[in-house]
N, C-alpha and C. Protein backbone atom coordinates (compact mmCIF):
# COMPACT_ATOMS: atom_id res chain seq x y z
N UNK A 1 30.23 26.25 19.52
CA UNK A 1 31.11 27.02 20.38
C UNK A 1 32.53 26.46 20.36
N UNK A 2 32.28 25.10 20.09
CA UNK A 2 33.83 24.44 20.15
C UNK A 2 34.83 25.22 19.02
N UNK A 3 34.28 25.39 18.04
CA UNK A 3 35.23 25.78 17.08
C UNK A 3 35.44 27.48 17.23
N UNK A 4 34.69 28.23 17.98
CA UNK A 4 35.27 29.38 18.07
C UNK A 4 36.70 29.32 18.71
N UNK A 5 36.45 28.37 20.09
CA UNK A 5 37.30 28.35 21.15
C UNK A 5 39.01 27.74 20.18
N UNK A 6 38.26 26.46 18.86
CA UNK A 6 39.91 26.23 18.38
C UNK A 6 40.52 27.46 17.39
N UNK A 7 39.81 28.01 17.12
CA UNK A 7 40.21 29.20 16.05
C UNK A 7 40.90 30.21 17.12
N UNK A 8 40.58 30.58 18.53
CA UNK A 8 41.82 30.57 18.86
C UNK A 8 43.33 30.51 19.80
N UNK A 9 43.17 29.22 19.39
CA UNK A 9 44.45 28.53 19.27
C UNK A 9 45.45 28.77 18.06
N UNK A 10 44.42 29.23 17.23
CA UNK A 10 44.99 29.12 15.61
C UNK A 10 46.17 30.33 16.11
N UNK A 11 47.46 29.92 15.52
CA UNK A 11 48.81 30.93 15.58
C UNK A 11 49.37 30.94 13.54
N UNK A 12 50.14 31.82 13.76
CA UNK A 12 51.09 32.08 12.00
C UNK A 12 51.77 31.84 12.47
N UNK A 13 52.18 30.17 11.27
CA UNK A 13 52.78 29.53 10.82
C UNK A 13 53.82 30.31 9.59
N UNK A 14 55.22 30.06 9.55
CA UNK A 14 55.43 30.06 8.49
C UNK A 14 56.12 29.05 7.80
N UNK A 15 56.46 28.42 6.42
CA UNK A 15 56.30 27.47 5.68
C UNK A 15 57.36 28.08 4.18
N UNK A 16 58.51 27.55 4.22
CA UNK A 16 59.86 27.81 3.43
C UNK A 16 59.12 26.59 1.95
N UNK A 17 59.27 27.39 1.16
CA UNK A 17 59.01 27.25 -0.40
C UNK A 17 59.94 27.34 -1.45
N UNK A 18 60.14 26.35 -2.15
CA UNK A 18 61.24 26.57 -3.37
C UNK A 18 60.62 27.90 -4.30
N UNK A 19 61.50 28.85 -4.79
CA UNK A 19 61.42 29.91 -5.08
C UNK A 19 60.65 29.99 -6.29
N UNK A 20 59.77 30.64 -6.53
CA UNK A 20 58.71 30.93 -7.50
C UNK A 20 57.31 29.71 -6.91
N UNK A 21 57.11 29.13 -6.29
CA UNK A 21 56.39 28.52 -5.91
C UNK A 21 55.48 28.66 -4.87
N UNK A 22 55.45 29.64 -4.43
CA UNK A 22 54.56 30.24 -3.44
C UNK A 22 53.19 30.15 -3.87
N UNK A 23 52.78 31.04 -4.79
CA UNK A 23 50.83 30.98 -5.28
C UNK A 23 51.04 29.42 -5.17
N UNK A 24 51.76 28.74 -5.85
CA UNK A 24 51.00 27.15 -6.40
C UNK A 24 50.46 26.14 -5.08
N UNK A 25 52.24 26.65 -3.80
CA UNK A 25 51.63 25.92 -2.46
C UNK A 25 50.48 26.38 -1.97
N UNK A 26 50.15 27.66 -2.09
CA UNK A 26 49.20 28.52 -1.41
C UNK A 26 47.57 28.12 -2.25
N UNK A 27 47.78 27.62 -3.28
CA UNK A 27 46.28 27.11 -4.16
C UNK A 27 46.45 25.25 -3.79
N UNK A 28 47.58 24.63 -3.59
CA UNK A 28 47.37 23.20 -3.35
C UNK A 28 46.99 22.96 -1.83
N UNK A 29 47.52 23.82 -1.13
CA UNK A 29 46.99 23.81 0.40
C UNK A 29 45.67 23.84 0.78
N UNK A 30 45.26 25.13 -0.10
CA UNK A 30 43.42 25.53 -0.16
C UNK A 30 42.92 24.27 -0.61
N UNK A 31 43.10 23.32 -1.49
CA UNK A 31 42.30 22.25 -2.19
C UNK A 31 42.41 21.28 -1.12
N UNK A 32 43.60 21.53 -0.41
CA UNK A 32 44.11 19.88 0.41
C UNK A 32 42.67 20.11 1.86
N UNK A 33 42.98 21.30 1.65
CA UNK A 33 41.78 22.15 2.75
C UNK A 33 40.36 21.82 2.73
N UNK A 34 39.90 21.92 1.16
CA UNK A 34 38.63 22.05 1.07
C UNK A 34 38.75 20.17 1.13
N UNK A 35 39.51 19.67 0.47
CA UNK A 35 38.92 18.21 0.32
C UNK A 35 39.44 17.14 1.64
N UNK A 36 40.11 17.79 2.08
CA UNK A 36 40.13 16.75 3.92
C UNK A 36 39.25 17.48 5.25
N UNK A 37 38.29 18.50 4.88
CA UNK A 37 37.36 19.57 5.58
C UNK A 37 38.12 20.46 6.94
N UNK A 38 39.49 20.60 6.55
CA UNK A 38 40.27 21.10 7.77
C UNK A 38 39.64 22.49 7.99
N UNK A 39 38.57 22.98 7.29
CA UNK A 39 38.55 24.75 7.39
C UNK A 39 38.67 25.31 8.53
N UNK A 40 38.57 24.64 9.59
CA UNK A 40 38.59 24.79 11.05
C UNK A 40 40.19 24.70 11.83
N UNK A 41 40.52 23.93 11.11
CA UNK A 41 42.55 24.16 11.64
C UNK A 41 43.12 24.65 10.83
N UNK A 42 42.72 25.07 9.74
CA UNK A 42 44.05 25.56 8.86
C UNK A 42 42.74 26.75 8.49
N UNK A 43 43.09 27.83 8.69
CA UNK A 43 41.98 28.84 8.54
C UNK A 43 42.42 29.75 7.61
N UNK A 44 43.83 30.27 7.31
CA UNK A 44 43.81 30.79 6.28
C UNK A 44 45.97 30.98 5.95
N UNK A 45 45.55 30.79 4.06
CA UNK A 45 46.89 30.82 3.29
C UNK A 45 47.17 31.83 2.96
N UNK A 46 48.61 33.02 2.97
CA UNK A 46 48.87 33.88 2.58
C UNK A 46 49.78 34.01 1.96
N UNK A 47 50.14 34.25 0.68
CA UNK A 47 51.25 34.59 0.02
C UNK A 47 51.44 36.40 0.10
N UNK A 48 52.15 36.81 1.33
CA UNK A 48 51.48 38.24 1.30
C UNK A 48 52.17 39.73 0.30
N UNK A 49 51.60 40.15 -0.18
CA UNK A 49 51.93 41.19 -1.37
C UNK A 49 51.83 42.71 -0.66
N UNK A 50 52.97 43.35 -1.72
CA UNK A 50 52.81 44.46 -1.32
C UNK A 50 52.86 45.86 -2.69
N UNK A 51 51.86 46.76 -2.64
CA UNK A 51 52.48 47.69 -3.85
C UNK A 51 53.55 48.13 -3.82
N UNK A 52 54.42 47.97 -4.83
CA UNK A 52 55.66 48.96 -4.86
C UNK A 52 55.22 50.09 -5.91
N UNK A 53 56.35 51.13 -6.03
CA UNK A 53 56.55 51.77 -7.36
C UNK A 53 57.83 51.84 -7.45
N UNK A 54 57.98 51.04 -9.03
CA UNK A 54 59.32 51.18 -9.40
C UNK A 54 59.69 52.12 -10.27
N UNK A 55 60.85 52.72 -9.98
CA UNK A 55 61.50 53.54 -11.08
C UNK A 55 62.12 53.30 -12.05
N UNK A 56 62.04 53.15 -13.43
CA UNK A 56 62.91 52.84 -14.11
C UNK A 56 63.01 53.74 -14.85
N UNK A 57 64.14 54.14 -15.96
CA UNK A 57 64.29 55.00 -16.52
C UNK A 57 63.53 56.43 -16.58
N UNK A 58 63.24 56.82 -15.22
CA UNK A 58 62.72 58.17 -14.71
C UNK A 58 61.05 57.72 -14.69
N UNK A 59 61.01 56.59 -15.40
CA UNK A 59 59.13 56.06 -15.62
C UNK A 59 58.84 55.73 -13.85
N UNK A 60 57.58 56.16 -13.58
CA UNK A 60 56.86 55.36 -12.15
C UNK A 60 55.82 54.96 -12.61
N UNK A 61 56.16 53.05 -12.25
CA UNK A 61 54.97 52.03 -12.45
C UNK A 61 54.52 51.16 -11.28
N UNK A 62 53.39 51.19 -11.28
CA UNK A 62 52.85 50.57 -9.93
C UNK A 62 52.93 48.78 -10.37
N UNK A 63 53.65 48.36 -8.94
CA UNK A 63 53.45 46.59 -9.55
C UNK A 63 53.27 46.08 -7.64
N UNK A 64 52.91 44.81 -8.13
CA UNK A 64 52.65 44.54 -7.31
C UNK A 64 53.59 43.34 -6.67
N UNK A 65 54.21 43.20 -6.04
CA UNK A 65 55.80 42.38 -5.74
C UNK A 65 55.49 41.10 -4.12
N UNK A 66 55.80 40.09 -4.20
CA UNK A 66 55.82 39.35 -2.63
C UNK A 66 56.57 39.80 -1.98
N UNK A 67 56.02 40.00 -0.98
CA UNK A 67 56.77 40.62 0.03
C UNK A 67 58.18 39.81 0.89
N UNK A 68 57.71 38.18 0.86
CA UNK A 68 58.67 37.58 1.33
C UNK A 68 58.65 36.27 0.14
N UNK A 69 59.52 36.18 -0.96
CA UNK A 69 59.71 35.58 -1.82
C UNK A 69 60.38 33.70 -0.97
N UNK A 70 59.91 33.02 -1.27
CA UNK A 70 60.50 32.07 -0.78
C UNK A 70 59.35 31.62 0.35
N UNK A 71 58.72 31.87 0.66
CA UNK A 71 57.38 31.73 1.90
C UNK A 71 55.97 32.09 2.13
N UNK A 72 55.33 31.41 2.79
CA UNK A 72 53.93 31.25 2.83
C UNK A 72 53.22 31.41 4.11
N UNK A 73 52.66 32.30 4.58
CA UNK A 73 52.60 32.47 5.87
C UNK A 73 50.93 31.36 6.22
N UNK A 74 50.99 30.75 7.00
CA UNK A 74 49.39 29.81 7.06
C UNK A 74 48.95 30.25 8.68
N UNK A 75 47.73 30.52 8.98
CA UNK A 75 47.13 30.39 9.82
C UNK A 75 46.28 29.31 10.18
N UNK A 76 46.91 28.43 11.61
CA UNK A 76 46.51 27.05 11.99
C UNK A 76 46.81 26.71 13.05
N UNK A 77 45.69 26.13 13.31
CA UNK A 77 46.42 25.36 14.79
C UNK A 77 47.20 23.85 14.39
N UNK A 78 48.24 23.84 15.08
CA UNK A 78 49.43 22.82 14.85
C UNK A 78 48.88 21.90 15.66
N UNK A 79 48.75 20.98 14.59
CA UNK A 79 48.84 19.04 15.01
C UNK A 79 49.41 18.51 14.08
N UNK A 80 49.44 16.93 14.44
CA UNK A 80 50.23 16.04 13.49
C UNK A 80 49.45 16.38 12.03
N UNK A 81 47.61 16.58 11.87
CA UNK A 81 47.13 16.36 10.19
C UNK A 81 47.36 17.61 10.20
N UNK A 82 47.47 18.33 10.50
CA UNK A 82 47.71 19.85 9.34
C UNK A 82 49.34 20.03 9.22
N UNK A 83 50.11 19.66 10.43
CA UNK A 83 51.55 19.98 9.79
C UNK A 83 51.90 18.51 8.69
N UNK A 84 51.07 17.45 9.21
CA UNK A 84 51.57 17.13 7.66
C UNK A 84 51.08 17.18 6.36
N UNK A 85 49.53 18.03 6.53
CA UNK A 85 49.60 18.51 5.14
C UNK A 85 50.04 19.74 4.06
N UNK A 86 50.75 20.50 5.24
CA UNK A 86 51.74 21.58 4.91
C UNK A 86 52.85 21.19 4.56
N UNK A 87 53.37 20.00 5.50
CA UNK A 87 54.67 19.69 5.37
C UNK A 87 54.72 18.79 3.81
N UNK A 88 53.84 18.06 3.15
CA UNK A 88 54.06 17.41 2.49
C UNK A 88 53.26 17.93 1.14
N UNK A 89 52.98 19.12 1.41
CA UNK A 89 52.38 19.81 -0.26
C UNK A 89 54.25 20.09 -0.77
N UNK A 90 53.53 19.76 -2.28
CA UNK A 90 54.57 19.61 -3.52
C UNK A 90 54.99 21.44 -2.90
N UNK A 91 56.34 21.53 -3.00
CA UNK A 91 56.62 22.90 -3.16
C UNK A 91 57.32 23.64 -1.99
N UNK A 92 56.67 22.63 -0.69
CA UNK A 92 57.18 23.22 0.56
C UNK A 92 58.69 22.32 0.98
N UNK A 93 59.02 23.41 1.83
CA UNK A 93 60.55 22.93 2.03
C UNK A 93 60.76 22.65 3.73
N UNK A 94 59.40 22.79 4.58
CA UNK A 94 59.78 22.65 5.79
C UNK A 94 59.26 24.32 6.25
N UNK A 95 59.15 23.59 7.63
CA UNK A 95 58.19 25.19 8.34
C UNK A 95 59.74 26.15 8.88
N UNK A 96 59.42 27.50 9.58
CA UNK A 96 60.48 27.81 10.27
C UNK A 96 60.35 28.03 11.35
N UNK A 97 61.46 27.53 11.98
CA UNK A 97 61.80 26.92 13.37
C UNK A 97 63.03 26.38 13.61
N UNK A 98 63.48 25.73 14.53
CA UNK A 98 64.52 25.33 14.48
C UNK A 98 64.29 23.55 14.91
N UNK A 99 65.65 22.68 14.14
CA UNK A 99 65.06 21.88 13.94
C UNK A 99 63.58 21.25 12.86
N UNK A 100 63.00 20.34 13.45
CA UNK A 100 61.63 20.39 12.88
C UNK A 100 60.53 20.53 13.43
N UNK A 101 60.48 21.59 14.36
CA UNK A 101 59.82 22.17 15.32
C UNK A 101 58.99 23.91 14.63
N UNK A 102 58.33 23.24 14.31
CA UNK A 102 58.08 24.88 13.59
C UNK A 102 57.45 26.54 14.99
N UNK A 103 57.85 27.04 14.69
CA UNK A 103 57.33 28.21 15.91
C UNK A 103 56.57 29.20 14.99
N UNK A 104 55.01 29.44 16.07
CA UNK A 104 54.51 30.52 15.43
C UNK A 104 55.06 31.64 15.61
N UNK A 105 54.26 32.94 14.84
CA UNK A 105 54.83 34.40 14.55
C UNK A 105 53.92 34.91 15.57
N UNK A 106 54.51 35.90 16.42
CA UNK A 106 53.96 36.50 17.46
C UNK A 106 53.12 37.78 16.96
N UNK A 107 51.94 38.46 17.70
CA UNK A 107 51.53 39.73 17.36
C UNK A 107 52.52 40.79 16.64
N UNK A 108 53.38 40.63 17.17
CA UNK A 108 54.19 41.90 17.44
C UNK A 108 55.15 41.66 15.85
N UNK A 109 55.15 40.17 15.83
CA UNK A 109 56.14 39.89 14.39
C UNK A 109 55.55 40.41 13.17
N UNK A 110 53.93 39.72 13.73
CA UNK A 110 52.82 40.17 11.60
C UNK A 110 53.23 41.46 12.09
N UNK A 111 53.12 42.04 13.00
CA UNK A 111 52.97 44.15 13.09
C UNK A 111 54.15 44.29 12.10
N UNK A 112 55.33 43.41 12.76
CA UNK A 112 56.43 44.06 12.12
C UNK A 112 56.83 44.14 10.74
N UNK A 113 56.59 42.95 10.57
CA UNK A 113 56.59 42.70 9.12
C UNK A 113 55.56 43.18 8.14
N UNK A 114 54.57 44.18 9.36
CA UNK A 114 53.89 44.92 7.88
C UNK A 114 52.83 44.17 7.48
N UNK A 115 52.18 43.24 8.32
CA UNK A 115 51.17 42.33 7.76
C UNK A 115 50.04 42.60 9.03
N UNK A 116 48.65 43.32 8.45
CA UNK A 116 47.55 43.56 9.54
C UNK A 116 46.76 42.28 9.22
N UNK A 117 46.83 41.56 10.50
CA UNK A 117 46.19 40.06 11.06
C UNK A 117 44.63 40.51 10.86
N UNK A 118 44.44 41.66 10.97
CA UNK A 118 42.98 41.36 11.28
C UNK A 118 42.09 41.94 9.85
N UNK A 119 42.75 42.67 8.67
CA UNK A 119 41.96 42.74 7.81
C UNK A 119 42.22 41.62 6.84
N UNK A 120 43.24 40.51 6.48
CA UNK A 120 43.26 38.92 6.17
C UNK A 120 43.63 39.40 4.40
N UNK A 121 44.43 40.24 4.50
CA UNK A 121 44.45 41.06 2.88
C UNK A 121 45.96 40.66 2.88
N UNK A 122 46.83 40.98 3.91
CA UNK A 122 48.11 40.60 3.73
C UNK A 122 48.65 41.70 2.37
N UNK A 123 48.41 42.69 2.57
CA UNK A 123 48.59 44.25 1.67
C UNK A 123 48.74 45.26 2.39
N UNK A 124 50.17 45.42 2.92
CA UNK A 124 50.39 46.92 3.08
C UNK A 124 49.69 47.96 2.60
N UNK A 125 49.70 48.99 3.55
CA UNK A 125 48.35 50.13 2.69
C UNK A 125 49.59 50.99 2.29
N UNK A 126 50.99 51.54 2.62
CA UNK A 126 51.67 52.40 2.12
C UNK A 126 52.50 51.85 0.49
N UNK A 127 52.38 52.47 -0.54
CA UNK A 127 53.08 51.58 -1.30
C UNK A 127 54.69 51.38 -1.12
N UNK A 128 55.57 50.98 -1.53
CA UNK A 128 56.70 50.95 -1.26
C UNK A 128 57.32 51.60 -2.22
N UNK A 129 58.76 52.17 -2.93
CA UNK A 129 58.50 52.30 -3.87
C UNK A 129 60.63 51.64 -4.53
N UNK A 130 60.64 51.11 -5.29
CA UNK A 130 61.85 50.22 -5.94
C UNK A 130 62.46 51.60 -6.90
N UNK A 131 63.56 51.52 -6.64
CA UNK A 131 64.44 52.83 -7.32
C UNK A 131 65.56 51.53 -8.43
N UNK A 132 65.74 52.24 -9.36
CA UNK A 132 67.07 51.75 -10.17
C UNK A 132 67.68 52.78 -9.82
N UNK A 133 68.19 53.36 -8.98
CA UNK A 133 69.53 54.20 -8.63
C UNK A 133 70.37 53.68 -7.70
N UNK A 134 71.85 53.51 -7.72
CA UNK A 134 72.45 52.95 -6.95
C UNK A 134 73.33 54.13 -6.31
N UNK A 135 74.25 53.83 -5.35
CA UNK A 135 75.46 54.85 -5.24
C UNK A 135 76.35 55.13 -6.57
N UNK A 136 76.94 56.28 -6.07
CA UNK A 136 77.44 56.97 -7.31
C UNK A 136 76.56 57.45 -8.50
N UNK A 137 75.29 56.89 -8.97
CA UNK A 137 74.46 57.49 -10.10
C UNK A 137 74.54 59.19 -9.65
N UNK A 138 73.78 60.11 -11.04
CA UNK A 138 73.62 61.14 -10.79
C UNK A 138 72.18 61.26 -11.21
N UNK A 139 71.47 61.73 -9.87
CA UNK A 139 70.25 62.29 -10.13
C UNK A 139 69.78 64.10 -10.21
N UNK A 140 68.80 63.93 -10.24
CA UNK A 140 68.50 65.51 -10.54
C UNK A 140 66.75 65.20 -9.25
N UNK A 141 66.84 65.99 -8.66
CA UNK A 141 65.43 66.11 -7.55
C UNK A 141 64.52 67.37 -8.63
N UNK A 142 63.44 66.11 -8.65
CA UNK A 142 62.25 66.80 -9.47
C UNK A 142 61.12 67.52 -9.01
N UNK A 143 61.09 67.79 -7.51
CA UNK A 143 60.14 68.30 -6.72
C UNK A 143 60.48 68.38 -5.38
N UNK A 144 59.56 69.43 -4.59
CA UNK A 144 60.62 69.96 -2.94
C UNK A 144 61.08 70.88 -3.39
N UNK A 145 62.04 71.23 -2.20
CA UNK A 145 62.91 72.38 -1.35
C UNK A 145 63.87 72.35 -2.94
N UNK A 146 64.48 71.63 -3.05
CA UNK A 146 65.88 70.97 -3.73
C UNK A 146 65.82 70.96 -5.65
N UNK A 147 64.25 71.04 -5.90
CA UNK A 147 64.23 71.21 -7.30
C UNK A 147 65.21 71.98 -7.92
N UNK A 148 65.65 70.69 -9.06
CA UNK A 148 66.33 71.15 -10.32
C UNK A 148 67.72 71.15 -9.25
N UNK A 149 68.30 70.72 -8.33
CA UNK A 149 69.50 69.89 -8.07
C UNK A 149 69.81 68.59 -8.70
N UNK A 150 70.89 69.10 -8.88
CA UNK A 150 71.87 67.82 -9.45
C UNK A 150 72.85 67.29 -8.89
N UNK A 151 73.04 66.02 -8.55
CA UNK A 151 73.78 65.78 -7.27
C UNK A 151 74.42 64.08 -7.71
N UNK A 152 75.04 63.89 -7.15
CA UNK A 152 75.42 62.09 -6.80
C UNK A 152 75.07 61.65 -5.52
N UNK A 153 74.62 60.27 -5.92
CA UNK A 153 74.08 59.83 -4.83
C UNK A 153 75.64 59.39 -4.08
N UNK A 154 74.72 59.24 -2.64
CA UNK A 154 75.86 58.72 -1.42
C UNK A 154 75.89 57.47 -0.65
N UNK A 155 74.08 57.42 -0.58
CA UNK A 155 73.54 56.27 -0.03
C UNK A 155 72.20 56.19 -0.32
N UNK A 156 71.32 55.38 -0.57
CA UNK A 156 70.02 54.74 -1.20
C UNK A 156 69.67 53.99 0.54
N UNK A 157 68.71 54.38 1.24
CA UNK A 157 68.34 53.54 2.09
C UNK A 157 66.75 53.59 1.67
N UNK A 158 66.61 51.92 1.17
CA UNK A 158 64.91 51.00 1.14
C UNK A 158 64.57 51.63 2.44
N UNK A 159 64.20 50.85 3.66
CA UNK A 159 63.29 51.48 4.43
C UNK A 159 62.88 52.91 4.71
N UNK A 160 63.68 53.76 4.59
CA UNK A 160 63.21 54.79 4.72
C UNK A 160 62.71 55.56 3.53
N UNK A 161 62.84 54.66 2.17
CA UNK A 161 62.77 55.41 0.71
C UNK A 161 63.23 56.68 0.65
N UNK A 162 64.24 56.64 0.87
CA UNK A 162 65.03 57.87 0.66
C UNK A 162 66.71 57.55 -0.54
N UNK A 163 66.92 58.76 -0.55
CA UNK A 163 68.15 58.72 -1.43
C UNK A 163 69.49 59.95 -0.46
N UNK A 164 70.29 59.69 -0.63
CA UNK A 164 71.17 60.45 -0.03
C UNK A 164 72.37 61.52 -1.21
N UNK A 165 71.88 62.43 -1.05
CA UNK A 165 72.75 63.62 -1.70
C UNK A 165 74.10 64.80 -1.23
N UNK A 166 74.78 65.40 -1.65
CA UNK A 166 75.82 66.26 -1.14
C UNK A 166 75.25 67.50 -2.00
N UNK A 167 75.15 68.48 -0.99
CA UNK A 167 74.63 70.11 -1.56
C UNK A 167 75.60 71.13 -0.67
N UNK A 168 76.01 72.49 -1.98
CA UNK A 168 76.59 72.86 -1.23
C UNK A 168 76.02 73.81 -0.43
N UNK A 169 75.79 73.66 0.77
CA UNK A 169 75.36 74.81 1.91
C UNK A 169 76.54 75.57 2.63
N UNK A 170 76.51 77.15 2.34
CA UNK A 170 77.69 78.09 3.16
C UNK A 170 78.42 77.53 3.26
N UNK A 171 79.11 76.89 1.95
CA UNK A 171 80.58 76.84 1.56
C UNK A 171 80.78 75.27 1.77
N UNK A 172 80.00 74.30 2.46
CA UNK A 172 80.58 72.86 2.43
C UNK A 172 79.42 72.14 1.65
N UNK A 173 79.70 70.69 1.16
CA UNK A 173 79.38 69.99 0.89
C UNK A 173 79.17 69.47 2.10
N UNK A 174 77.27 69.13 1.69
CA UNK A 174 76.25 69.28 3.19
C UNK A 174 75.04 67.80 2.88
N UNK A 175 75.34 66.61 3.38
CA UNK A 175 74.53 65.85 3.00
C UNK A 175 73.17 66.00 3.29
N UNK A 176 72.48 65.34 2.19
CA UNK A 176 70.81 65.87 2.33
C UNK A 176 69.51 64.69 1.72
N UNK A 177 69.05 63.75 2.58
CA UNK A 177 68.20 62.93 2.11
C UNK A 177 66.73 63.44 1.53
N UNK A 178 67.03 62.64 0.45
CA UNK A 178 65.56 63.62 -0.62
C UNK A 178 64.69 61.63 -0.76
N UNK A 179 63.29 62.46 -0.45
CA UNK A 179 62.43 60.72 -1.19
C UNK A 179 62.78 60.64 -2.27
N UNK A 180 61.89 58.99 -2.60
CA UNK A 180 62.74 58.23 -3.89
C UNK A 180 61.84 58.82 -5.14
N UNK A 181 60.70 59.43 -4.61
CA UNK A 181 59.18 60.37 -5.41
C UNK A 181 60.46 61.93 -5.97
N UNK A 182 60.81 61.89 -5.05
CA UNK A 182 61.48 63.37 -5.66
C UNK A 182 62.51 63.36 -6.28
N UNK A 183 62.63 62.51 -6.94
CA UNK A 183 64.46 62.16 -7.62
C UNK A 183 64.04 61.70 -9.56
N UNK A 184 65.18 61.96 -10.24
CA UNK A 184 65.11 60.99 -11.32
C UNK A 184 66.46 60.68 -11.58
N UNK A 185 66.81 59.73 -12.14
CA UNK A 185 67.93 59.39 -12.71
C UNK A 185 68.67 59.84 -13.72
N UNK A 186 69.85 60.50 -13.85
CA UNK A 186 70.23 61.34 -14.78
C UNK A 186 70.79 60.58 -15.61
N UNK A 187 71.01 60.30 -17.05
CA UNK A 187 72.08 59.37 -17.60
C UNK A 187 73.34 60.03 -18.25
């Protein structure tokens, strides 16, 4: 019963990584895990991923991208042996917090950031999707209301995967956000 009650205590941690080094902290942590028997305070490592689809030259390819490059999210309860075996795996740069005080991530933060705590997948279910179109390109909308428009872009906003266009409606130039699915890149 004791160890239900410390699991939870267990809060997300997060843990600043020199860049490209994320899987390697996230596989030396698991070993530091299995061979000092912490499975009980340090309960689980996430390097968390997400699908994108990128566009490139009008091509859509599914890849799979980190979501937060540079970091490692760990689930643990904080004491002196587990923050220092986080703190002192090859790769890590220090938890975040201020100072050297590391602070966990609240419910409301994994929500935000798109990470469901309770299926331990750390995989967005919507894919995301990565455009090579910037402002000023000219695209052409390949599907929708808007097919077979040709337009310049105005504004590209990521979160909402959208693209921003000028159409002329009853005589003005009439801005009009089209998804990043309904667009291609004109060259």
């Amino acid at each position: 019963m004791a160890e239900a009650e410390n699991n939870s205590e267990a809060k997300w941690y997060v843990a600043h990584t020199y860049s490209g080094y994320e899987n390697k902290v996230k596989t030396d942590i698991e070993k530091t895990i299995e061979n000092r028997k912490l499975q009980d305070q340090i309960l689980e490592v996430l390097v968390p991923l997400q699908d994108v689809v990128e566009l490139k030259n009008g091509e859509k390819k599914p890849v799979r991208k980190k979501m937060f490059p540079g970091y490692v999210l760990i689930n643990m309860i904080m004491n002196d042996a587990t923050w220092y075996v986080v703190r002192n795996t090859r790769g890590v740069t220090g938890f975040v917090g201020p100072g050297s005080k590391p602070v966990p991530l609240t419910e409301a933060e994994m929500k935000n950031l798109g990470i469901q705590v309770s299926d331990h997948s750390g995989v967005s279910k919507v894919p995301k999707v990565e455009i090579d179109v910037e402002v000023g390109d000219t695209i052409k909308v390949v599907s929708g209301d808007w097919e077979g428009t040709v337009s310049t872009v105005t504004d590209v906003n990521i979160s909402k995967q959208t693209v921003t266009i000028k159409v002329d409606m009853f005589g003005r130039a009439t801005p009009l956000e089209i998804n990043f699915m309904d667009v291609t890149k004109v060259d």
